[in-house]
N, C-alpha and C. Protein backbone atom coordinates (compact mmCIF):
# COMPACT_ATOMS: atom_id res chain seq x y z
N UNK A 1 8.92 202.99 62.42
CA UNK A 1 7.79 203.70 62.98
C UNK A 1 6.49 202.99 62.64
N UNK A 2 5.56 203.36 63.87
CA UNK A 2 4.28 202.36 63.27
C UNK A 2 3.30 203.64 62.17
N UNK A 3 2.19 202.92 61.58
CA UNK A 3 1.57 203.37 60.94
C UNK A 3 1.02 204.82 61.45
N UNK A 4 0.24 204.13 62.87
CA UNK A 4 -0.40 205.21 63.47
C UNK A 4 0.89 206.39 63.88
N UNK A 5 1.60 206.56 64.12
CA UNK A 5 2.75 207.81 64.52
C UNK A 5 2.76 208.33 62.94
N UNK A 6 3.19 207.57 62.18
CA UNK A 6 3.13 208.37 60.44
C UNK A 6 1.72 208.63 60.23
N UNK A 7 1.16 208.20 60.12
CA UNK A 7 -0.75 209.16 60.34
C UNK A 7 -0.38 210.14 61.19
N UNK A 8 0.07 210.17 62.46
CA UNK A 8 -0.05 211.27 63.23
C UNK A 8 0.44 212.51 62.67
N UNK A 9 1.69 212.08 62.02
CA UNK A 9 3.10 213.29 62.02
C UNK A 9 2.68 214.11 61.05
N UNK A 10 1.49 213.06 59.43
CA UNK A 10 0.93 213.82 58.37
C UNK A 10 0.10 214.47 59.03
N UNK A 11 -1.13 214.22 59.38
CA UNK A 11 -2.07 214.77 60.02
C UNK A 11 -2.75 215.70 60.70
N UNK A 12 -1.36 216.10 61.78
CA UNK A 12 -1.39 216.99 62.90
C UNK A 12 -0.64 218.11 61.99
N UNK A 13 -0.11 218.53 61.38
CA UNK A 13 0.32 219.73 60.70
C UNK A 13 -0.91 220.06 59.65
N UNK A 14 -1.49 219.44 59.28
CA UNK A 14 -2.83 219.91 58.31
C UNK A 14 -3.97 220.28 58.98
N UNK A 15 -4.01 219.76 60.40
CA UNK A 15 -5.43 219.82 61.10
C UNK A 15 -5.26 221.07 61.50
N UNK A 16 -3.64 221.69 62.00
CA UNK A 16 -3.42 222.67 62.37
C UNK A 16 -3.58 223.83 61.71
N UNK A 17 -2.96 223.78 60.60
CA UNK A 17 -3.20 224.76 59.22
C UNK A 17 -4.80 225.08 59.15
N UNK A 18 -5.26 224.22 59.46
CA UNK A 18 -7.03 223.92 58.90
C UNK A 18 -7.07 224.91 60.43
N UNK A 19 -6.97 224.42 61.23
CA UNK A 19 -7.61 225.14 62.72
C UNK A 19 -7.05 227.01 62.28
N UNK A 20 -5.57 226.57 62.09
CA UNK A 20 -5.57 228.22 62.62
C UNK A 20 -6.20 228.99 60.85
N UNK A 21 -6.49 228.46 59.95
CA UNK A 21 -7.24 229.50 58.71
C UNK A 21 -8.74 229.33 59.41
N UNK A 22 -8.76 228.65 60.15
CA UNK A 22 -10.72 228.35 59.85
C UNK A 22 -10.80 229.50 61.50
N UNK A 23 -10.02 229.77 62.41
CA UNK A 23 -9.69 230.74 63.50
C UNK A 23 -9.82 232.13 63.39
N UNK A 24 -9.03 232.13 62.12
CA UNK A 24 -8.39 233.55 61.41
C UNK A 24 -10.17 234.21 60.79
N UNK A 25 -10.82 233.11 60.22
CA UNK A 25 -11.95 233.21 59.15
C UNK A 25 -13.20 233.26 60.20
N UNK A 26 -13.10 232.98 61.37
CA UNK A 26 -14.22 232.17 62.82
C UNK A 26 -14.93 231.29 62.00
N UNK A 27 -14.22 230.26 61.31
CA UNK A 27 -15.49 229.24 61.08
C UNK A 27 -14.68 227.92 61.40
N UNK A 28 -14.14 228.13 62.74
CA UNK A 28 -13.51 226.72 63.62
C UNK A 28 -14.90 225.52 63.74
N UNK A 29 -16.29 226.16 63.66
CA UNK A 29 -17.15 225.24 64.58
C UNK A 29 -18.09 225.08 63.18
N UNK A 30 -17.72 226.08 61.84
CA UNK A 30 -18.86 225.46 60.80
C UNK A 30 -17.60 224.17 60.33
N UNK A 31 -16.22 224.31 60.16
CA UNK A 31 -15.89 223.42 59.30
C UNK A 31 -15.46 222.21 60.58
N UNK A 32 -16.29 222.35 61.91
CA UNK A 32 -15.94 221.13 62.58
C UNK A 32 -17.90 219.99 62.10
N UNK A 33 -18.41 220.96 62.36
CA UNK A 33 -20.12 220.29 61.60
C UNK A 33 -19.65 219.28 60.30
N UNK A 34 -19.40 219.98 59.61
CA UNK A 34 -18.80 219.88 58.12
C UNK A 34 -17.54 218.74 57.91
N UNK A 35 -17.18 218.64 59.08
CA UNK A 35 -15.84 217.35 59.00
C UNK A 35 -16.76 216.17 60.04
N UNK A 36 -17.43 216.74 60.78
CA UNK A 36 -18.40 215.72 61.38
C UNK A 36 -19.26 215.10 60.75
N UNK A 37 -19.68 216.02 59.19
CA UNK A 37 -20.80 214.85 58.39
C UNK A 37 -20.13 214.16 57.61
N UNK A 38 -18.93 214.51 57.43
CA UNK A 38 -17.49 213.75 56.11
C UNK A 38 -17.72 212.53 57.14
N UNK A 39 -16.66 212.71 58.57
CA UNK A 39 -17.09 211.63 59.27
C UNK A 39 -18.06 210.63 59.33
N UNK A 40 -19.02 210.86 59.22
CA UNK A 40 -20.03 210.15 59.47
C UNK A 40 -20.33 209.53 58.70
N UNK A 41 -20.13 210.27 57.18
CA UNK A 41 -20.27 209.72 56.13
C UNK A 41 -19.14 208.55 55.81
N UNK A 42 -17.93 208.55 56.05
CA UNK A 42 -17.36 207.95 56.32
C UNK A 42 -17.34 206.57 56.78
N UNK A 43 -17.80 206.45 57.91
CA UNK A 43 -17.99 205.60 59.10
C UNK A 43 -19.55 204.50 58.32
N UNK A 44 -20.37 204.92 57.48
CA UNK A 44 -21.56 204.76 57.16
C UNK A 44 -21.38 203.90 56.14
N UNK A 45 -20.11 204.48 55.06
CA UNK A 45 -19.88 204.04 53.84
C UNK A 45 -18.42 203.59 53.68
N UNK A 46 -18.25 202.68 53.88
CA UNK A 46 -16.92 202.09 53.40
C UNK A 46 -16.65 202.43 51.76
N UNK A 47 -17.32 202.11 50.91
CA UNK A 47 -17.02 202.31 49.50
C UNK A 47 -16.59 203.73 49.83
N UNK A 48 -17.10 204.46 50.30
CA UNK A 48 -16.97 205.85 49.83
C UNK A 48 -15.34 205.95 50.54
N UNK A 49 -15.11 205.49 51.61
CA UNK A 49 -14.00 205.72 52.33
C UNK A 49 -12.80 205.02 51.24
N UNK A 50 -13.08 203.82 50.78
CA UNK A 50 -12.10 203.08 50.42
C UNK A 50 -11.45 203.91 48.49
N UNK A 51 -13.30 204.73 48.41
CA UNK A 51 -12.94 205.29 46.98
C UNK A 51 -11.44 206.45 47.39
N UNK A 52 -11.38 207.49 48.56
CA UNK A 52 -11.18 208.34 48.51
C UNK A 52 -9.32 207.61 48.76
N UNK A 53 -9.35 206.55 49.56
CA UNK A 53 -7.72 206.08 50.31
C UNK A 53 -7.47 205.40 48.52
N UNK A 54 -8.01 205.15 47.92
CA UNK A 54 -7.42 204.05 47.24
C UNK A 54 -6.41 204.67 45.64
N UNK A 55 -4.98 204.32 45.87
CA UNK A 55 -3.99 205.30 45.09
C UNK A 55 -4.06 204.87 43.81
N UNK A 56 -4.95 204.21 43.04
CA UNK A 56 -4.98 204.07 41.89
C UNK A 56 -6.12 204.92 41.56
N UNK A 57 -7.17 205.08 41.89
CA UNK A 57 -8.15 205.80 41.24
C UNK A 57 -7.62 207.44 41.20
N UNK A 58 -7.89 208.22 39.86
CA UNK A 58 -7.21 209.20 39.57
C UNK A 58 -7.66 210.66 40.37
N UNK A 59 -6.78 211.42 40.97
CA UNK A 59 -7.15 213.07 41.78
C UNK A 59 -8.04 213.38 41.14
N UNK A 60 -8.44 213.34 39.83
CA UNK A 60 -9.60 214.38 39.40
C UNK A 60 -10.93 213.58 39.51
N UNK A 61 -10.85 212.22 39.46
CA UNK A 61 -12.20 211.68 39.62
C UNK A 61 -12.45 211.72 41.53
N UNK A 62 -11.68 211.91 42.76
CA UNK A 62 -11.33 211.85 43.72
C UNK A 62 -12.27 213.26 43.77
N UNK A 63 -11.63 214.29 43.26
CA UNK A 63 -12.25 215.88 43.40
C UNK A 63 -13.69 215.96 43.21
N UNK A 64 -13.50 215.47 42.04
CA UNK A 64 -15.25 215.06 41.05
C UNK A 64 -16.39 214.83 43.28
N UNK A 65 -15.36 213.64 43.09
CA UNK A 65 -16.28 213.03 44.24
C UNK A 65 -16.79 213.68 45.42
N UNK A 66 -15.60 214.66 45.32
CA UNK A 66 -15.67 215.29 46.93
C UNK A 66 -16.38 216.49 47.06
N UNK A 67 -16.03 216.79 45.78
CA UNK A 67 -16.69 218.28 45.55
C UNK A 67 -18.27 218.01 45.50
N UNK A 68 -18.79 217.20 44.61
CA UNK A 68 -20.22 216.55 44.96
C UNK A 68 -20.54 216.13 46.74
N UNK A 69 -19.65 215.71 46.99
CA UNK A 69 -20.19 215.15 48.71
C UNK A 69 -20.31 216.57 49.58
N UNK A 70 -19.75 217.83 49.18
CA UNK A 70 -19.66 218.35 49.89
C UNK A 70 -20.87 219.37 49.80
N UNK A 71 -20.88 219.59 48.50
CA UNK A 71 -22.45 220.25 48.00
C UNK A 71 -22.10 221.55 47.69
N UNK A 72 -22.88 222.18 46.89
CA UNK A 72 -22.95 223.62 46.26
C UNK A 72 -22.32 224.69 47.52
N UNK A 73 -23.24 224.26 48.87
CA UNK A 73 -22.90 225.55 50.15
C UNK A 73 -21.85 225.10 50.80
N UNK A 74 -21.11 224.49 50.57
CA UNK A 74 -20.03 224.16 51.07
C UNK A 74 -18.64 225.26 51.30
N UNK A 75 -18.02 225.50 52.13
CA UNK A 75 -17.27 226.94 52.78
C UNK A 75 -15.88 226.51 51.42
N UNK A 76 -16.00 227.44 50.59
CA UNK A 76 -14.63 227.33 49.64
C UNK A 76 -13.66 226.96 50.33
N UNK A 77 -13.02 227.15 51.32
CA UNK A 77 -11.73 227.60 52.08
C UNK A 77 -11.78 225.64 52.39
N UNK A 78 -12.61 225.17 53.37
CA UNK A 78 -12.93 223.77 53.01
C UNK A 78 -13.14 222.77 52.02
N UNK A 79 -13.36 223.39 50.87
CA UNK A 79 -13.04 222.49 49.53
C UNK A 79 -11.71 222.81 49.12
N UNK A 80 -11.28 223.69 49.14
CA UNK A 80 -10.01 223.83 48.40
C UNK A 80 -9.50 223.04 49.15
N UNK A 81 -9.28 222.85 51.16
CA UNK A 81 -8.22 221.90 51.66
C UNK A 81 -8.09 220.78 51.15
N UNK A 82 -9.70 219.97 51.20
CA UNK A 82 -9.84 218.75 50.86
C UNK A 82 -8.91 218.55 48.90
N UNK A 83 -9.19 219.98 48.30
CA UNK A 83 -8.58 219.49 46.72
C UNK A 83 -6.81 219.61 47.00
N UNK A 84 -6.47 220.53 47.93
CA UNK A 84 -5.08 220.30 48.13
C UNK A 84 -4.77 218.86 48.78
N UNK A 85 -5.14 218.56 49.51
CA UNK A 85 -5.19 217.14 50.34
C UNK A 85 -5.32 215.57 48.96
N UNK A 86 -5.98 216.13 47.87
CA UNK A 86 -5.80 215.36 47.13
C UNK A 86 -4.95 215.70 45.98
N UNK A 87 -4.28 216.78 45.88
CA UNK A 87 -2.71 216.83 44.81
C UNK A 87 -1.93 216.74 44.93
N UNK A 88 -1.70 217.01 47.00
CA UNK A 88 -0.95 216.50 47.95
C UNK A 88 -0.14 215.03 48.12
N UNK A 89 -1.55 213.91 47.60
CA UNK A 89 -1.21 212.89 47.96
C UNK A 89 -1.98 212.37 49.23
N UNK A 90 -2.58 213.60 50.22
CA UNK A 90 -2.47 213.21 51.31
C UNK A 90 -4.16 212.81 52.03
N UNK A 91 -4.77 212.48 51.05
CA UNK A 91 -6.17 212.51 51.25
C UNK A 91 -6.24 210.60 51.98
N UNK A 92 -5.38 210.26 51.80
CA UNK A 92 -5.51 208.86 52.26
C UNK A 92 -5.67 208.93 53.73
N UNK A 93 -5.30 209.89 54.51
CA UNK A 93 -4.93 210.26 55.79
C UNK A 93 -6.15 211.35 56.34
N UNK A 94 -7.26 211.25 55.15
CA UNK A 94 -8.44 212.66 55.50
C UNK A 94 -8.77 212.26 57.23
N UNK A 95 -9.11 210.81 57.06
CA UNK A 95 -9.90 211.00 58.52
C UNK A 95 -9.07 211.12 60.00
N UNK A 96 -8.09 210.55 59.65
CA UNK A 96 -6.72 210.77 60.96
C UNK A 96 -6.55 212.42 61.37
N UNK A 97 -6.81 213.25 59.82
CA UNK A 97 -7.18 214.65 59.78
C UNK A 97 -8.58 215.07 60.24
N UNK A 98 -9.30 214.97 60.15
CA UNK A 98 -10.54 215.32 60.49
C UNK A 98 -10.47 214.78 62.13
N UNK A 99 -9.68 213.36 62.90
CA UNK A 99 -10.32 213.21 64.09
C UNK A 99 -8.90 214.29 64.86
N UNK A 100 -8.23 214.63 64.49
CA UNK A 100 -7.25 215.89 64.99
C UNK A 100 -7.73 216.85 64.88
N UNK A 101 -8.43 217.48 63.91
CA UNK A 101 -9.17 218.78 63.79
C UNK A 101 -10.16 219.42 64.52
N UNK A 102 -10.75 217.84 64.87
CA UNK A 102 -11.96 218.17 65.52
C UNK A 102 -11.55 217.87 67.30
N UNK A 103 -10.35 217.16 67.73
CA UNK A 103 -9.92 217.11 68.54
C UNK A 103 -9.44 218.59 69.00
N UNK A 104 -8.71 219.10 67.93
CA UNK A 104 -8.53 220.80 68.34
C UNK A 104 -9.61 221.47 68.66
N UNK A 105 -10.18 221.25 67.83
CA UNK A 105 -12.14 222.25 68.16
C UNK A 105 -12.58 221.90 69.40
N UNK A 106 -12.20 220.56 69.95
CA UNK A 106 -12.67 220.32 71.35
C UNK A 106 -12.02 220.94 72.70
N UNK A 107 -10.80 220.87 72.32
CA UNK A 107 -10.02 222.14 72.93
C UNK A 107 -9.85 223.23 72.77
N UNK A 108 -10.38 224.15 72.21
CA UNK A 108 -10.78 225.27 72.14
C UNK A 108 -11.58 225.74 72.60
N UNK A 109 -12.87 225.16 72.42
CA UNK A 109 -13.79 224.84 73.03
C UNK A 109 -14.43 224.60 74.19
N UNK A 110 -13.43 223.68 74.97
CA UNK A 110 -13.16 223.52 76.00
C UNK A 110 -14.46 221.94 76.01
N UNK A 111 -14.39 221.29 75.58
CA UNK A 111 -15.42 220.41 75.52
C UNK A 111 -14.90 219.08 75.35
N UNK A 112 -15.14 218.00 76.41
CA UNK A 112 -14.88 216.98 76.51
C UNK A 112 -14.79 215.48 75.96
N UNK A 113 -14.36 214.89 74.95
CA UNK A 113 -14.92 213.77 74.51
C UNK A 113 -14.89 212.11 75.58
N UNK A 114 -15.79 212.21 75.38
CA UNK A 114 -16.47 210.71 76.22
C UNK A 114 -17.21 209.95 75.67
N UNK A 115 -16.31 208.50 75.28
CA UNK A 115 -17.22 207.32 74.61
C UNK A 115 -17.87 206.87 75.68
N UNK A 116 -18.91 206.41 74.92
CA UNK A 116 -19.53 205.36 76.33
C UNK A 116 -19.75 203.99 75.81
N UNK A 117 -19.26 202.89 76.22
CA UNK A 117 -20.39 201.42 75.79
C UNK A 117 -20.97 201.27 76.83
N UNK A 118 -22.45 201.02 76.67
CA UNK A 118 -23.27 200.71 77.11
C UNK A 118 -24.04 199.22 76.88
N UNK A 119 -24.47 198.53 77.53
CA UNK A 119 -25.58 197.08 77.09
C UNK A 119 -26.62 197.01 76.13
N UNK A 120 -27.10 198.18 76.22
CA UNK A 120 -28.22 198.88 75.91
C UNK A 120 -28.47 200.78 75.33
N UNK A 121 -29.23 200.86 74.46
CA UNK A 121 -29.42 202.17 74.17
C UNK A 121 -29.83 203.29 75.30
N UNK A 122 -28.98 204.12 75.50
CA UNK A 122 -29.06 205.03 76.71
C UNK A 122 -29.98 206.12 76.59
N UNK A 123 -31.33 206.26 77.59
CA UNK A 123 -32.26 207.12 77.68
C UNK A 123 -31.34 208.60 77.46
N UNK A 124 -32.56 209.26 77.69
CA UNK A 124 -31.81 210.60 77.59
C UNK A 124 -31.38 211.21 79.28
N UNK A 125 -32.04 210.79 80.32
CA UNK A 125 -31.50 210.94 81.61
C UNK A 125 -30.17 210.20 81.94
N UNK A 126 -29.95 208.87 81.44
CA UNK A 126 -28.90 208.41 81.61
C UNK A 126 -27.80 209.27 80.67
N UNK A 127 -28.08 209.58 79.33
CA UNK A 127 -26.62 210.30 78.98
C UNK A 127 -26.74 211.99 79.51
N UNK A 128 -27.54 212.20 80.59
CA UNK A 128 -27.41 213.18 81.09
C UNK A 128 -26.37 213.26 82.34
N UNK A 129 -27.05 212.13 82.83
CA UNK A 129 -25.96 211.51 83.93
C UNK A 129 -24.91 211.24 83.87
N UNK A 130 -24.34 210.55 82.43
CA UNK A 130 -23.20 210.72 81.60
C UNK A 130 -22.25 212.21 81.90
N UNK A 131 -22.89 212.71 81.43
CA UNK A 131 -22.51 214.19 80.92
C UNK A 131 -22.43 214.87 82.07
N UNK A 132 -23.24 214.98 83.06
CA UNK A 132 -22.59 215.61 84.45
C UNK A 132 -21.68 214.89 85.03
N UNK A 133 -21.61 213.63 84.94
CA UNK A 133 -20.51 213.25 85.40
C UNK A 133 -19.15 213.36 85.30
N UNK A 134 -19.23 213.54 83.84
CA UNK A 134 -17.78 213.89 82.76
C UNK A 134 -17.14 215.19 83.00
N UNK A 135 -18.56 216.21 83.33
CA UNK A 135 -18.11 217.53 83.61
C UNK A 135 -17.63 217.54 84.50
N UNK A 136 -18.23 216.68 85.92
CA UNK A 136 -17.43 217.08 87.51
C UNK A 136 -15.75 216.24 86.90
N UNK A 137 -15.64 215.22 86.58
CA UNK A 137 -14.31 214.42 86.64
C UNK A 137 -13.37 215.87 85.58
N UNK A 138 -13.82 216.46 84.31
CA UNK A 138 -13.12 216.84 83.57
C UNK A 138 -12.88 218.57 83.62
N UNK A 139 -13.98 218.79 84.55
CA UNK A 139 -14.16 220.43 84.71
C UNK A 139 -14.42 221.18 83.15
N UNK A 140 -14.58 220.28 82.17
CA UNK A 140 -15.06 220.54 80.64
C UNK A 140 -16.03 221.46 80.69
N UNK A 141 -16.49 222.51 79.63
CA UNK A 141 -17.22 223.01 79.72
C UNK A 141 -19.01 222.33 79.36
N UNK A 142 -18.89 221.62 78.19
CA UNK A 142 -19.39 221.15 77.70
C UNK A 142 -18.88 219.15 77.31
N UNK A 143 -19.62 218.31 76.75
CA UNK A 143 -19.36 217.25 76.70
C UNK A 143 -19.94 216.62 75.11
N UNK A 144 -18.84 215.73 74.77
CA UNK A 144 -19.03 215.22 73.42
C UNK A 144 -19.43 213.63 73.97
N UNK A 145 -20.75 213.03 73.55
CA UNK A 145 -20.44 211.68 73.62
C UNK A 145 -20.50 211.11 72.56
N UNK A 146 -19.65 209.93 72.12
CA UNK A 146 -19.33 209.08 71.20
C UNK A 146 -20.23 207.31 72.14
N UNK A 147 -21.42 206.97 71.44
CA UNK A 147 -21.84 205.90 72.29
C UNK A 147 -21.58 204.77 71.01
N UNK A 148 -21.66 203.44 71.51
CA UNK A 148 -21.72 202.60 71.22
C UNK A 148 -22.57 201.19 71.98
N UNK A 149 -22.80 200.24 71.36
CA UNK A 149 -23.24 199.00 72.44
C UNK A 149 -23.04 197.91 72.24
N UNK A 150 -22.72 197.25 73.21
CA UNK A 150 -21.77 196.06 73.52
C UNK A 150 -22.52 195.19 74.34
N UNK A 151 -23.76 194.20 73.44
CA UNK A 151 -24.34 193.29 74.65
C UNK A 151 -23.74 192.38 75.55
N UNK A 152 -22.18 192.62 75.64
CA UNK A 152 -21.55 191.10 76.03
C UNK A 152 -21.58 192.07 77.85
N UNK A 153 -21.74 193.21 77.39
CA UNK A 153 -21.25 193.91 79.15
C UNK A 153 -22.55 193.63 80.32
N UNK A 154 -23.78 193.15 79.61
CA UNK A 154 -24.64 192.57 80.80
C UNK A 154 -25.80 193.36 80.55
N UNK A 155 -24.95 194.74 81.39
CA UNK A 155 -25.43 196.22 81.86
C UNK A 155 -24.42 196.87 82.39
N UNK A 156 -24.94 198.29 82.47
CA UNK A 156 -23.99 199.18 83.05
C UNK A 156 -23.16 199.46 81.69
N UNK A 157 -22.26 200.63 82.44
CA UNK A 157 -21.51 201.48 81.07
C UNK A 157 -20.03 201.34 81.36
N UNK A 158 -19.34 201.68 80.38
CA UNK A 158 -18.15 201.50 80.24
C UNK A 158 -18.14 203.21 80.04
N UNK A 159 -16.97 204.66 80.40
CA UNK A 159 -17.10 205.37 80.24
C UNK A 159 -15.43 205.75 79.84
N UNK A 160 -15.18 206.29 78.69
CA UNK A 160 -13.48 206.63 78.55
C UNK A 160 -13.57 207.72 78.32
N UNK A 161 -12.53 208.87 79.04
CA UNK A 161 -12.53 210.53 78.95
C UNK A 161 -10.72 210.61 78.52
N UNK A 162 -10.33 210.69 77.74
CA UNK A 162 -9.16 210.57 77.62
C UNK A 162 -8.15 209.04 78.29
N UNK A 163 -7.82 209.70 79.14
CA UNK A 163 -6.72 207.73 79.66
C UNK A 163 -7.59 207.32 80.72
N UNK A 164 -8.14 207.68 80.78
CA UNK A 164 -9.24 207.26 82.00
C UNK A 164 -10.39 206.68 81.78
N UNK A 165 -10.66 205.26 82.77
CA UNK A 165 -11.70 204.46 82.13
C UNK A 165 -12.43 204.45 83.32
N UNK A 166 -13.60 204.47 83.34
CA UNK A 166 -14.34 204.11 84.33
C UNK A 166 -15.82 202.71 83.87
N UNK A 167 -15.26 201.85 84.70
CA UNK A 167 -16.00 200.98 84.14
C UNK A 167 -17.25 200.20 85.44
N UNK A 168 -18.29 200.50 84.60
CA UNK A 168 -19.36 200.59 85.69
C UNK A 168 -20.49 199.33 85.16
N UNK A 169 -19.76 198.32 84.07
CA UNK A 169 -20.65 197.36 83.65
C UNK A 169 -20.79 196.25 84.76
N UNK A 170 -21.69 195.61 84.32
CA UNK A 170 -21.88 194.21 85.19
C UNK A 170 -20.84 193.28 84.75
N UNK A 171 -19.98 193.05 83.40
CA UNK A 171 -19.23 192.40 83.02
C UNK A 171 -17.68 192.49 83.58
N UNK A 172 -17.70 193.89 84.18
CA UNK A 172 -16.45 194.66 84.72
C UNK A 172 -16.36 194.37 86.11
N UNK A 173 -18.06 194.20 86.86
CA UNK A 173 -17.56 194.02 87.74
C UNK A 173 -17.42 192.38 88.47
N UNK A 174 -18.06 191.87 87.58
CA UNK A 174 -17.52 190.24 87.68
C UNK A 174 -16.43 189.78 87.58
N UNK A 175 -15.79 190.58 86.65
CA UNK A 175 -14.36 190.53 86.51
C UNK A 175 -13.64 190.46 87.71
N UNK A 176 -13.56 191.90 88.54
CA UNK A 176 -13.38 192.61 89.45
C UNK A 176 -13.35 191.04 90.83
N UNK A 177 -14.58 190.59 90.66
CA UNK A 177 -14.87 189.88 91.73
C UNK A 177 -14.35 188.39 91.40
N UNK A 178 -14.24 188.03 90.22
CA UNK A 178 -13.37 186.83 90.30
C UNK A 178 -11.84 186.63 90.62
N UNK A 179 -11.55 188.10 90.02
CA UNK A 179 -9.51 188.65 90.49
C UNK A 179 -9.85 188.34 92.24
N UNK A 180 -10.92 189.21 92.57
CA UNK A 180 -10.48 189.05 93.96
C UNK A 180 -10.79 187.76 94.69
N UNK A 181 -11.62 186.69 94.12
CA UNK A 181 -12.35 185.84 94.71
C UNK A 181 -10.76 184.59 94.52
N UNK A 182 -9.90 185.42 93.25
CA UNK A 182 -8.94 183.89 92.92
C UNK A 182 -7.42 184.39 93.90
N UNK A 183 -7.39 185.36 94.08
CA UNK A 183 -5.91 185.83 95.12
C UNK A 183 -6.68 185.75 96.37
């Protein structure tokens, strides 16, 4: 089995547990905020990521850490997962957990995720345009975008809604026109 399917198989039974207590409690959308700033924090700080995966440093200095990252107002029911997740063993796998969790919250929700690469930093009319667009293709209620930028695409956006790509760069469509220019 590859890595990613064993991430999955841990993962998806904890995100679930997490969805249906945080359901039971209605705080599906505080502990999705709350896994969105772990995220971020995450994504920001490698040390911090590599402190939490790495199996030599000991559960209680791990707790120490988390319990500080998470702060005094932090929802008990959400610290305790994260301290089970680390007596577990299974904290190496937090963020594979957190992007399932919050994948559930999006379906519940009813709310769409859509990366975009773009050339350039996208006004706020353009990720509006984004976002209605996503809604007519996805009938979503609402829309998540995940942006990024990629100067190699020219211009124009690259847009992914699940398996579906829509690619609207200048780099995509040169592409496009050399396939057809060489058959």
């Amino acid at each position: 089995m590859s890595e990613s399917i064993i991430s999955s198989e841990v993962a998806e039974p904890y995100a679930q547990a997490l969805m249906s207590l945080a359901r039971s409690q209605n705080l599906a959308d505080s502990f999705g905020e709350s896994f969105r700033s772990l995220e971020s924090l995450m994504a920001e700080s490698p040390e911090f990521k590599d402190f939490i995966a790495n199996p030599v440093i000991k559960g209680e200095d791990k707790k120490a850490v988390l319990k500080q990252v998470m702060g005094e107002d932090a929802n008990p029911y959400l610290t305790n997962f994260l301290m089970l997740l680390v007596d577990k063993r299974r904290i190496v796998f937090l963020e594979q957990i957190i992007n399932q969790y919050l994948s559930l919250l999006r379906e519940l929700n009813q709310v769409a995720l859509a990366e975009v690469i773009s050339a350039q930093e996208l006004s706020e009319a353009q990720r509006n345009a984004v976002v209605d667009r996503v809604k007519g293709i996805t009938n979503a209620r609402d829309v998540e975008l995940k942006t990024s930028i990629d100067p190699d695409l020219i211009g124009g956006v690259i847009i992914k809604v699940g398996s579906q790509v829509i690619d609207a760069s200048i780099r995509g469509q040169l592409r496009r026109l050399s396939v057809s220019l060489g058959s």
